[in-house]
N, C-alpha and C. Protein backbone atom coordinates (compact mmCIF):
# COMPACT_ATOMS: atom_id res chain seq x y z
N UNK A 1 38.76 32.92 16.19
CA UNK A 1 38.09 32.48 17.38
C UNK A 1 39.08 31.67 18.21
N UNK A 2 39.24 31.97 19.25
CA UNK A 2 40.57 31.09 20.62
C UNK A 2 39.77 31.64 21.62
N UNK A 3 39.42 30.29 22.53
CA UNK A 3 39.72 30.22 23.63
C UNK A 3 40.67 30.41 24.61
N UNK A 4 40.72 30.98 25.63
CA UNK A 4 41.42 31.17 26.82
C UNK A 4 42.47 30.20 26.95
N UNK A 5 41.52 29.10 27.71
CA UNK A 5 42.38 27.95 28.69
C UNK A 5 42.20 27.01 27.46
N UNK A 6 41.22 26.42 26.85
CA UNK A 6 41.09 25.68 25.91
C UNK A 6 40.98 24.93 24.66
N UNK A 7 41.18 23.75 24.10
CA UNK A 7 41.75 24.02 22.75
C UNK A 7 40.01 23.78 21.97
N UNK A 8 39.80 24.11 21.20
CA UNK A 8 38.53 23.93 20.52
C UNK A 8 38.97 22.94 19.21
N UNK A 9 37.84 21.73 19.25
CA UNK A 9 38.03 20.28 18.59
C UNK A 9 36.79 20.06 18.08
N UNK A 10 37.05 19.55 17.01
CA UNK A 10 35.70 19.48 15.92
C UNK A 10 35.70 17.44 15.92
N UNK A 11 34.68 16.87 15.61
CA UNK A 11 34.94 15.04 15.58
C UNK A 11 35.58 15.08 14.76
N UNK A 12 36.19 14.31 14.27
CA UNK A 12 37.09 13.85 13.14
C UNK A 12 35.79 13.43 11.75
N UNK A 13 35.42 12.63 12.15
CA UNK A 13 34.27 12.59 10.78
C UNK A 13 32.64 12.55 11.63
N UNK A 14 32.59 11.72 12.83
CA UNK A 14 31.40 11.75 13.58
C UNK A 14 31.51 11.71 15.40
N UNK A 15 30.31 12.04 15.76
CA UNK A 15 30.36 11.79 17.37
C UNK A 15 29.98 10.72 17.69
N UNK A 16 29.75 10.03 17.40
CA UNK A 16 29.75 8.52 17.47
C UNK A 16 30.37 7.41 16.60
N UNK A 17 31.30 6.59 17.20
CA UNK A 17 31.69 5.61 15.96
C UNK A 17 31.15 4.04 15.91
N UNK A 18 30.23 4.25 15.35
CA UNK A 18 28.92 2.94 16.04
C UNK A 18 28.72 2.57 14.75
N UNK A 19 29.48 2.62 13.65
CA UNK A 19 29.05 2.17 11.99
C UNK A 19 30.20 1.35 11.52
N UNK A 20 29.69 -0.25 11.09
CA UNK A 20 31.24 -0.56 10.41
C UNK A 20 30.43 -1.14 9.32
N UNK A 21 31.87 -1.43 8.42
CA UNK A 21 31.50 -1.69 7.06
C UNK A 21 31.55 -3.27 6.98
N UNK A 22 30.50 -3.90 6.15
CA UNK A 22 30.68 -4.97 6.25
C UNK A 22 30.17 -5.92 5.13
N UNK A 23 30.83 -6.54 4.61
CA UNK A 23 31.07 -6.92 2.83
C UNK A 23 30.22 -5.58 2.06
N UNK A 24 30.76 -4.67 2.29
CA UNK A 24 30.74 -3.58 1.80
C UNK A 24 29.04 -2.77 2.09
N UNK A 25 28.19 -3.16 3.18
CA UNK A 25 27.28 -2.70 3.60
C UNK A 25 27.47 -2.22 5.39
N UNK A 26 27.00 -1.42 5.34
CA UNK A 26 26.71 -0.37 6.71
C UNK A 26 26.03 -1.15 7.65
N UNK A 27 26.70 -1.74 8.60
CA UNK A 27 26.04 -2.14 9.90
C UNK A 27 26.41 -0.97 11.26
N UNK A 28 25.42 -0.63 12.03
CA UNK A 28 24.92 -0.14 12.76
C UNK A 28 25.14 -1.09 13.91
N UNK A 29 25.94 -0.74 14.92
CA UNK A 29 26.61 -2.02 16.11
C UNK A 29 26.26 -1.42 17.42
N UNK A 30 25.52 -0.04 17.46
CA UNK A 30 25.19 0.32 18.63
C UNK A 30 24.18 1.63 17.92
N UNK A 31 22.95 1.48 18.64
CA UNK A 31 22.16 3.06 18.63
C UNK A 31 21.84 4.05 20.19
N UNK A 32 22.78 3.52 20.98
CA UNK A 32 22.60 3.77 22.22
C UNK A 32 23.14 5.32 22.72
N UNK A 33 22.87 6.06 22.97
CA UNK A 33 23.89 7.19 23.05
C UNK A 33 24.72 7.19 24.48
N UNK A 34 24.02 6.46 25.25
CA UNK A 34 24.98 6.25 26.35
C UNK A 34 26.01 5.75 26.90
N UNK A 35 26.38 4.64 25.82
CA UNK A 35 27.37 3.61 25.82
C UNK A 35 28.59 4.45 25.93
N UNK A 36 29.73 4.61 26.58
CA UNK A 36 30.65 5.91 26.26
C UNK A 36 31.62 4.38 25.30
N UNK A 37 31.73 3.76 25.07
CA UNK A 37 32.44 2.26 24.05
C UNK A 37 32.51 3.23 22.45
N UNK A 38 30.96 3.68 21.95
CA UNK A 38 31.24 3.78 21.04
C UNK A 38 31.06 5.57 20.39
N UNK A 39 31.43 6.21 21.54
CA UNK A 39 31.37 7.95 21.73
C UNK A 39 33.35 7.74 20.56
N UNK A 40 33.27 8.84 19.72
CA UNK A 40 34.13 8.97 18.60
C UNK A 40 35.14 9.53 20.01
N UNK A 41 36.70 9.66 19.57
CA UNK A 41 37.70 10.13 20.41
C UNK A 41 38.63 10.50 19.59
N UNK A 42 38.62 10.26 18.60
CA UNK A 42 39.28 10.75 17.49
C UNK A 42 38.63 12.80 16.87
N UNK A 43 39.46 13.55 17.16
CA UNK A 43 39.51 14.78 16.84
C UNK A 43 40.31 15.50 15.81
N UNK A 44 39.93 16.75 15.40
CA UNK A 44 40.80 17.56 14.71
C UNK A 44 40.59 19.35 15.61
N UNK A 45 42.12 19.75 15.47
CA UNK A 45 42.15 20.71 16.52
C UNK A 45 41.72 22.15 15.42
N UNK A 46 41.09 22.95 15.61
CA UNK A 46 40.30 23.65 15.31
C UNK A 46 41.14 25.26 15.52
N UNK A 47 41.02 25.39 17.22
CA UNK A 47 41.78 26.46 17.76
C UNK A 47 42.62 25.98 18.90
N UNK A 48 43.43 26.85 19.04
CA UNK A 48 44.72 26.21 20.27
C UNK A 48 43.99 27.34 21.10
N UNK A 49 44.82 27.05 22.34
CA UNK A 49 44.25 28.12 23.49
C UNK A 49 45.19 29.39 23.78
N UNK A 50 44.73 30.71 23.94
CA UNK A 50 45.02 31.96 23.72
C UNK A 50 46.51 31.88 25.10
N UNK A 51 46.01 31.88 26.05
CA UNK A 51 46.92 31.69 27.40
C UNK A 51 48.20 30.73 27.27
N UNK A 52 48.58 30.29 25.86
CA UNK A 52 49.98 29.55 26.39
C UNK A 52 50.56 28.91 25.35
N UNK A 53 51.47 28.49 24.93
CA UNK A 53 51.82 28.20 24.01
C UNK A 53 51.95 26.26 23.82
N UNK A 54 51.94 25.76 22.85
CA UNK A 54 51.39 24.21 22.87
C UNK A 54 52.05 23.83 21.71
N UNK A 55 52.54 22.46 21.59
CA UNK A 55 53.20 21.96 20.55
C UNK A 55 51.91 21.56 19.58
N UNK A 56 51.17 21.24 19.84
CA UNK A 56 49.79 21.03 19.11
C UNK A 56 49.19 21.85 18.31
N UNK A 57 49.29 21.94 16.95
CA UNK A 57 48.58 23.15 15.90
C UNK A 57 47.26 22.96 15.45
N UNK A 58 46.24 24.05 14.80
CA UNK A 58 45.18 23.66 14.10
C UNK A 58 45.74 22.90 12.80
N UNK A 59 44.44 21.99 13.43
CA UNK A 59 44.37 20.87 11.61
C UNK A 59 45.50 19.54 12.91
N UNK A 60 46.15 19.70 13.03
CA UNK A 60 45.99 18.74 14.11
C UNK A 60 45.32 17.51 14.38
N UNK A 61 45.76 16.12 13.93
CA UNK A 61 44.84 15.42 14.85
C UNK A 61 44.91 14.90 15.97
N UNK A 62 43.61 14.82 17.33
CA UNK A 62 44.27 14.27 18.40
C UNK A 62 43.29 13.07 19.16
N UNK A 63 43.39 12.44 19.92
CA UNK A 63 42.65 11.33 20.62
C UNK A 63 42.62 11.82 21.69
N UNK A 64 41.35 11.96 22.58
CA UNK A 64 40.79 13.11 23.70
C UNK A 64 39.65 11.81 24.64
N UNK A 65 39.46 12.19 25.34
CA UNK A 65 38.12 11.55 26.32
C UNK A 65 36.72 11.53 25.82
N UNK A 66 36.17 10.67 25.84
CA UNK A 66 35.11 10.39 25.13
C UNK A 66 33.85 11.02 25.66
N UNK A 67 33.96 11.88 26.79
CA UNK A 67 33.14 12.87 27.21
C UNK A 67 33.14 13.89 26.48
N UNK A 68 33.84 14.36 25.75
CA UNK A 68 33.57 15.63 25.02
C UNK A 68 32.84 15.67 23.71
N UNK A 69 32.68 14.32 23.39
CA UNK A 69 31.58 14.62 22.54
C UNK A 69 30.34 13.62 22.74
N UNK A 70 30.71 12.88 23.52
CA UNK A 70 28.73 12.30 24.47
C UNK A 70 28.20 13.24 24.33
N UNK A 71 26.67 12.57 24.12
CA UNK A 71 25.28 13.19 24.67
C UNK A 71 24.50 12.69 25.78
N UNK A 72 23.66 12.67 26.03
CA UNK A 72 23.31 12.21 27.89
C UNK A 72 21.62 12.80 27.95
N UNK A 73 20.76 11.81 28.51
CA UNK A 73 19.20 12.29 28.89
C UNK A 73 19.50 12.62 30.11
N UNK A 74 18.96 14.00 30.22
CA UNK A 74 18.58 15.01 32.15
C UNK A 74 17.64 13.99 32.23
N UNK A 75 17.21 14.54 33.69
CA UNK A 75 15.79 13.92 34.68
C UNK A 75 14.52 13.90 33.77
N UNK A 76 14.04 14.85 32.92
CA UNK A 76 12.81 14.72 32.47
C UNK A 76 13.51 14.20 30.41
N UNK A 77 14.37 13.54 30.31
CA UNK A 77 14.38 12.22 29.09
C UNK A 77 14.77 13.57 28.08
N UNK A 78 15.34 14.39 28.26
CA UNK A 78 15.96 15.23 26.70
C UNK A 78 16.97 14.96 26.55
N UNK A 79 17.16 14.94 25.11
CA UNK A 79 19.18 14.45 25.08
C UNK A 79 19.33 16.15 25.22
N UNK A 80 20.58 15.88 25.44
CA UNK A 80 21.38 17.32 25.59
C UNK A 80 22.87 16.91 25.49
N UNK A 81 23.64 18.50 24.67
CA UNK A 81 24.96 17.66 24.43
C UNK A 81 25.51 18.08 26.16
N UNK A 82 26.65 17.35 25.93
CA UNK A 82 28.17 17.46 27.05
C UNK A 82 28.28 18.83 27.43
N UNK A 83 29.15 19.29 28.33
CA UNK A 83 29.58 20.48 29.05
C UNK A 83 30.20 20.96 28.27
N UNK A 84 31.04 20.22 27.43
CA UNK A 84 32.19 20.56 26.64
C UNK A 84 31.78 21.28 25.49
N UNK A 85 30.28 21.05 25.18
CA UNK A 85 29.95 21.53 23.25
C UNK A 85 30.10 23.32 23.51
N UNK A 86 30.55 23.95 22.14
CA UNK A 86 30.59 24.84 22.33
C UNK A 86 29.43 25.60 21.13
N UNK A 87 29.70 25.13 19.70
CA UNK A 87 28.64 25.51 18.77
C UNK A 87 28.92 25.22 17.59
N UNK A 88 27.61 24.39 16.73
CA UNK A 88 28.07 23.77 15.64
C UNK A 88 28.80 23.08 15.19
N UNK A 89 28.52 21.94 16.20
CA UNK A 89 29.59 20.78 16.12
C UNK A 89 31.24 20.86 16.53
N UNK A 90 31.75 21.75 17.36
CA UNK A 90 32.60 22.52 18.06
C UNK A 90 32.90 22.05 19.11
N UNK A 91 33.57 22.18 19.87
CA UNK A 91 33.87 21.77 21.67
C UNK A 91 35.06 21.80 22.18
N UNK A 92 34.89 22.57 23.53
CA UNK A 92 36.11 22.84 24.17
C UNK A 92 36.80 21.52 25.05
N UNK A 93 37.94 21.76 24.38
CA UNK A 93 38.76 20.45 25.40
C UNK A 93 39.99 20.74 25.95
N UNK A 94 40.04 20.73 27.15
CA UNK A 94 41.63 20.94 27.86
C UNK A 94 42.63 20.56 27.91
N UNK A 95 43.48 20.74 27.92
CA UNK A 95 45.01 20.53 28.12
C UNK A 95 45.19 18.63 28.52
N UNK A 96 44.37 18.59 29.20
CA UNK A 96 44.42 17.10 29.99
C UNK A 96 43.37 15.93 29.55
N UNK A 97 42.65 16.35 28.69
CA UNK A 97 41.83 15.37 28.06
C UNK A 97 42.72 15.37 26.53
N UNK A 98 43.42 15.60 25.92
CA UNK A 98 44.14 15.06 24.87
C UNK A 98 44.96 13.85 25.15
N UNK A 99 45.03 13.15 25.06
CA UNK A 99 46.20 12.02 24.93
C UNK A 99 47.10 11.58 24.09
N UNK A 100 47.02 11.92 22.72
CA UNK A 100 47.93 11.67 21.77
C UNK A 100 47.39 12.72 20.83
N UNK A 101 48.73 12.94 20.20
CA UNK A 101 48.63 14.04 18.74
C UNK A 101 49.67 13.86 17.72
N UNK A 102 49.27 13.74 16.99
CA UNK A 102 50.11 13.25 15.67
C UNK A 102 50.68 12.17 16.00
N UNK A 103 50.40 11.33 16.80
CA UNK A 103 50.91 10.04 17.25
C UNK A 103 51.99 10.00 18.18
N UNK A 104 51.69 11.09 18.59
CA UNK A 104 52.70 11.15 19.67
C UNK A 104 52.02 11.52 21.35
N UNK A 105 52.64 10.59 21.85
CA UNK A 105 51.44 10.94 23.11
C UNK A 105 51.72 12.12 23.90
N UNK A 106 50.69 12.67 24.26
CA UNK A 106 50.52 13.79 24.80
C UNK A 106 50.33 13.22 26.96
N UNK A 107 51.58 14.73 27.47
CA UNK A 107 51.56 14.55 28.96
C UNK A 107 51.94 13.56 29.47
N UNK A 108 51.60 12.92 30.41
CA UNK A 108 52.12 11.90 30.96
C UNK A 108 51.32 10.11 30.81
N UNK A 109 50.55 10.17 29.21
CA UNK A 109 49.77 8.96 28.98
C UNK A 109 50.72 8.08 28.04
N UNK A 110 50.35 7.05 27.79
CA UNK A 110 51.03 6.00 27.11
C UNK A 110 49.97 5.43 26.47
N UNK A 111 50.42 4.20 25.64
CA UNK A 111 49.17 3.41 24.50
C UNK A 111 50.20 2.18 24.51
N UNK A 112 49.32 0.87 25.18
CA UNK A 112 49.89 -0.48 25.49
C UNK A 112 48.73 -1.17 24.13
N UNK A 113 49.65 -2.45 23.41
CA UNK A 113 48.75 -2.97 22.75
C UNK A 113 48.49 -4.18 23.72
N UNK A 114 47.58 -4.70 23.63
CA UNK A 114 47.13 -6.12 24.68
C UNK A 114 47.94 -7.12 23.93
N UNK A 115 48.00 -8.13 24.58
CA UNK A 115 48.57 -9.39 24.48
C UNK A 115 47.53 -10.25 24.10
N UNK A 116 47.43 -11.71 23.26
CA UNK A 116 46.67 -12.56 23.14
C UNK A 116 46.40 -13.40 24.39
N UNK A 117 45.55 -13.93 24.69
CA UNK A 117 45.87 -15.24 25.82
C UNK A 117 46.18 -16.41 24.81
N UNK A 118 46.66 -16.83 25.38
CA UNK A 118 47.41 -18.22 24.70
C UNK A 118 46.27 -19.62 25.78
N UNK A 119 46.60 -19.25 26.79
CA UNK A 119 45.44 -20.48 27.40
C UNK A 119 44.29 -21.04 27.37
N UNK A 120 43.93 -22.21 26.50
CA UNK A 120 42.39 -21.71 26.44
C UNK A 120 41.60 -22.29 27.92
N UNK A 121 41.96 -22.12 28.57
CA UNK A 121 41.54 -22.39 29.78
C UNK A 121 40.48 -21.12 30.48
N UNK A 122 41.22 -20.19 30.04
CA UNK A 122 41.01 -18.71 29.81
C UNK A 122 39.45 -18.43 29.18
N UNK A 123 38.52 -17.82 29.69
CA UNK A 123 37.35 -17.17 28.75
C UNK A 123 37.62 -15.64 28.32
N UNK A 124 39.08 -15.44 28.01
CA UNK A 124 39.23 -13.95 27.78
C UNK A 124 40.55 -13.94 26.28
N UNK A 125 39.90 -12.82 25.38
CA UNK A 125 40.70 -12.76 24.55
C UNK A 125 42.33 -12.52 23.98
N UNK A 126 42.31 -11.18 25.58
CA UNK A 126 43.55 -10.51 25.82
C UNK A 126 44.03 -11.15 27.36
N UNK A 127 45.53 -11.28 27.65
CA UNK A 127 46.20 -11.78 28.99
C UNK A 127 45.72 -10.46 29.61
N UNK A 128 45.11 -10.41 30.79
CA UNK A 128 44.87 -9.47 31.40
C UNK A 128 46.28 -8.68 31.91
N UNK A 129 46.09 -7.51 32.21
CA UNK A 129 47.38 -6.41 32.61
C UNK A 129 48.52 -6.57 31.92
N UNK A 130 48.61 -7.60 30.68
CA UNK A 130 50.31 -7.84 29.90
C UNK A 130 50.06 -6.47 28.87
N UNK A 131 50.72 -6.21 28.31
CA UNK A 131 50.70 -5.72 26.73
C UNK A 131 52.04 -4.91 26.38
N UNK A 132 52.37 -4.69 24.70
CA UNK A 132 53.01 -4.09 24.33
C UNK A 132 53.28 -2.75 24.44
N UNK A 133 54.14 -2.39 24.75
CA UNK A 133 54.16 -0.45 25.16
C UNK A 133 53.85 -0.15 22.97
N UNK A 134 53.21 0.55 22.95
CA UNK A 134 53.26 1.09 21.46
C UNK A 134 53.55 2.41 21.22
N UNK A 135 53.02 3.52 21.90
CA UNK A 135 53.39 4.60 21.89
C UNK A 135 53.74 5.09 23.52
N UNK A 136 54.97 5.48 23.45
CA UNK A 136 55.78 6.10 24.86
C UNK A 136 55.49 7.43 25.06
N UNK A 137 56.34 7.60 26.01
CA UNK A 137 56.30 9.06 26.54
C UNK A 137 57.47 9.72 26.76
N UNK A 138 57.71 10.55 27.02
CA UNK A 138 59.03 11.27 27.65
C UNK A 138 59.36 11.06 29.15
N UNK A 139 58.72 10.69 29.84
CA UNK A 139 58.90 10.01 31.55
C UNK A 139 59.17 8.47 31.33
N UNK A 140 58.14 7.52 30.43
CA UNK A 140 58.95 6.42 29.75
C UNK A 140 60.07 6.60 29.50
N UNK A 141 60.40 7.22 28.64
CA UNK A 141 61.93 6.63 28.10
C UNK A 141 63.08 7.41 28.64
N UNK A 142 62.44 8.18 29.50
CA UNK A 142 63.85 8.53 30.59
C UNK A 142 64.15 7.37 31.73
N UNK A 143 63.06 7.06 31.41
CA UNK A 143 63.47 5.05 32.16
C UNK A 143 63.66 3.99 31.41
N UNK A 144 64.30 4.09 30.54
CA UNK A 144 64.54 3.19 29.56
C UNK A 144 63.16 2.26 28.97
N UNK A 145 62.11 2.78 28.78
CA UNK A 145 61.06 1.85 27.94
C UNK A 145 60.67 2.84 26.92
N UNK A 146 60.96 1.91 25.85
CA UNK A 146 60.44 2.49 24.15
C UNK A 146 59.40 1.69 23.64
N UNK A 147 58.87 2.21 22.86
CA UNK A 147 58.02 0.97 22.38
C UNK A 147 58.45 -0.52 21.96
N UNK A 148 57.73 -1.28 21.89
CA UNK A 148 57.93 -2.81 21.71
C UNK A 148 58.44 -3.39 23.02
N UNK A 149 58.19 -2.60 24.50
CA UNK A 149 58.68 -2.86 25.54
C UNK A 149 57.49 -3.92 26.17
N UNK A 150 57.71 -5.40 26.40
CA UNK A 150 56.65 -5.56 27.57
C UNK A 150 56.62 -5.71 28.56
N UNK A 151 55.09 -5.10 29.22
CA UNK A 151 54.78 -4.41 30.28
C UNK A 151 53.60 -5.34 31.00
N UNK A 152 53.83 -4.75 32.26
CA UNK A 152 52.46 -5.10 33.31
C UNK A 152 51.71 -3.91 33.62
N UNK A 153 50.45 -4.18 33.49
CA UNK A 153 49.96 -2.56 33.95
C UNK A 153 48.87 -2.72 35.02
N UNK A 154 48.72 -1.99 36.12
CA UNK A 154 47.85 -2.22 37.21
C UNK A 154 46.26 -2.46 36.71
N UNK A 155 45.11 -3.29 37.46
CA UNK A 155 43.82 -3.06 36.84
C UNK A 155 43.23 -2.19 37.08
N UNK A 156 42.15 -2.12 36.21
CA UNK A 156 41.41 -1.12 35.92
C UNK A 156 42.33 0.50 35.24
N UNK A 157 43.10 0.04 35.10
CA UNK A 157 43.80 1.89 34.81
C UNK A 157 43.72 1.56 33.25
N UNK A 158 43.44 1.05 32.62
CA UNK A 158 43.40 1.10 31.23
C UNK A 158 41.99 1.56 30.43
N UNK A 159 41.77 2.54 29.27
CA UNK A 159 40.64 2.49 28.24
C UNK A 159 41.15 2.86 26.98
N UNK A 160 39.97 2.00 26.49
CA UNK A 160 40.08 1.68 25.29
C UNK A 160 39.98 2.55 23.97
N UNK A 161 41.07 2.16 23.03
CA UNK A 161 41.23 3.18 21.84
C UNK A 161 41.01 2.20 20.81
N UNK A 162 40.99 2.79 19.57
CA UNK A 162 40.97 2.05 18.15
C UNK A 162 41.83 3.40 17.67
N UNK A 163 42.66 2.73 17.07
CA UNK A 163 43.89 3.96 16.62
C UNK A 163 44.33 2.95 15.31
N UNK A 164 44.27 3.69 14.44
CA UNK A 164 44.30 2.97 12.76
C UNK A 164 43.92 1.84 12.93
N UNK A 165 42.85 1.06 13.38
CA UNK A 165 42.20 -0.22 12.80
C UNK A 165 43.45 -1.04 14.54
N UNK A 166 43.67 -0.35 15.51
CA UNK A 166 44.22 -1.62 16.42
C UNK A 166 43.63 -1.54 17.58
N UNK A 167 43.49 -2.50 18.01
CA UNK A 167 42.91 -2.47 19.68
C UNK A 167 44.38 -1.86 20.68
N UNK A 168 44.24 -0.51 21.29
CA UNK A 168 44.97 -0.13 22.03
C UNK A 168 44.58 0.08 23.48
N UNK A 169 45.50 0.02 24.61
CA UNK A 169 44.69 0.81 25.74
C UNK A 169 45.62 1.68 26.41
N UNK A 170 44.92 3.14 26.36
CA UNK A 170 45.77 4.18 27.19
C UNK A 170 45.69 4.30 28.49
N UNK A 171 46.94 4.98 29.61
CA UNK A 171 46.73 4.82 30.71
C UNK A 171 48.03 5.85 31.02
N UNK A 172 48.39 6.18 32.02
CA UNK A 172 49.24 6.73 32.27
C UNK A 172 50.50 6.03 32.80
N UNK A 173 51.39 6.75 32.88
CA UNK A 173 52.75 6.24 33.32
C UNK A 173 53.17 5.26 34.40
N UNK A 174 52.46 6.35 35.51
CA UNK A 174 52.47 5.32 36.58
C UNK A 174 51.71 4.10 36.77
N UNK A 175 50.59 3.96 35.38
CA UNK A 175 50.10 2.59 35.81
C UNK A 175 51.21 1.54 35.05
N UNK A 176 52.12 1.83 34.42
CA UNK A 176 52.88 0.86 34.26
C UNK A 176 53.51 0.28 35.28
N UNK A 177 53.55 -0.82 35.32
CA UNK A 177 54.12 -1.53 36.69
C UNK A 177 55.46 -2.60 36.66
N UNK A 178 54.92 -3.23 35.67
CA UNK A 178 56.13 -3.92 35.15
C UNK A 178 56.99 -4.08 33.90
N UNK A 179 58.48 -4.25 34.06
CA UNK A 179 58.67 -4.61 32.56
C UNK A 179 59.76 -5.40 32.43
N UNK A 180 59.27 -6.49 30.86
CA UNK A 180 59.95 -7.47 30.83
C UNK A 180 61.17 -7.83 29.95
N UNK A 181 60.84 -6.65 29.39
CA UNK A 181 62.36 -6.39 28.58
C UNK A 181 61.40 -6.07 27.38
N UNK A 182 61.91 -6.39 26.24
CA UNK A 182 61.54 -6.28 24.78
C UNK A 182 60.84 -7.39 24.18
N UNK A 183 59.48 -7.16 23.45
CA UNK A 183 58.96 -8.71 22.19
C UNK A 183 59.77 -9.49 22.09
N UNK A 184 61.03 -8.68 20.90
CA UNK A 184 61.77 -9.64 20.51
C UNK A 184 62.75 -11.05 21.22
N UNK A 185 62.64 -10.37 22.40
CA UNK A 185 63.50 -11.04 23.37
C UNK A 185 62.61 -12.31 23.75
């Protein structure tokens, strides 16, 4: 089974990631289906697409837009899945909703870790627009930024990932704006 234009992606374990563990019992942190916060983005690639060739294989894992596996109430209150479902827990996703695969980012996106605020003057956890570059790109580092680079990134161009247990936020290239050299520095 291949799609045309598209790669076909199964959830990684669920379509929602709204369950954490906690002293070893199941809490439930959202039952909302609309929240797109806690819609799963974590995938496994299933089929690649027939029309072209892709560094990305089945069995594959990748981090995609959290629209492709939402559900959503029409006008008269039915859930119904996304545009994207295709069948039996299945769904088509394009070329441009992947963002990372095998940890390597996919196209022209990046993955900044946030910064702490240090001020407590501050009612916010993370310095707004600072963070660590963590995973680069190939347009990055033809400009000299690798990871552990820090950065300024314009607002609003950032959303949010959980990628092995870290608070990340992806965005694309050009929202990087500034940079301050390296952590270590």
């Amino acid at each position: 089974m291949k799609s045309l234009y598209s790669f076909i992606v199964k959830p990684y374990l669920d379509r929602y990631d709204n369950i954490r563990d906690v002293d070893g019992k199941e809490l439930v942190i959202n039952t909302n289906i609309e929240n797109h916060l806690f819609v799963s983005k974590k995938a496994v690639v299933v089929s690649t697409p027939a029309a072209f060739d892709t560094d990305i294989r089945c069995g594959d894992i990748v981090y995609v837009h959290h629209n492709i596996f939402r559900r959503w109430y029409d006008q008269k209150g039915k859930e119904r899945n996304s545009s994207t479902y295709f069948k039996d827990d299945l769904y088509f996703c394009s070329l441009d909703q992947i963002y990372m695969y095998n940890n390597r980012c996919h196209l022209d996106y990046c993955f900044v870790k946030p910064i702490k605020e240090i001020n407590d003057l501050y009612n916010k956890k993370e310095k707004e627009y600072f963070g660590i570059l963590k995973y680069s790109n190939k347009s990055l580092e033809a400009v000299g930024l690798k990871p552990g680079a820090l950065v300024v990134f314009t607002p609003n161009s950032e959303f949010e990932f959980i990628i092995e247990g870290e608070l990340l936020y992806c965005m694309k290239s050009n929202d990087i704006a500034v940079t301050y050299g390296y952590e270590e520095n």
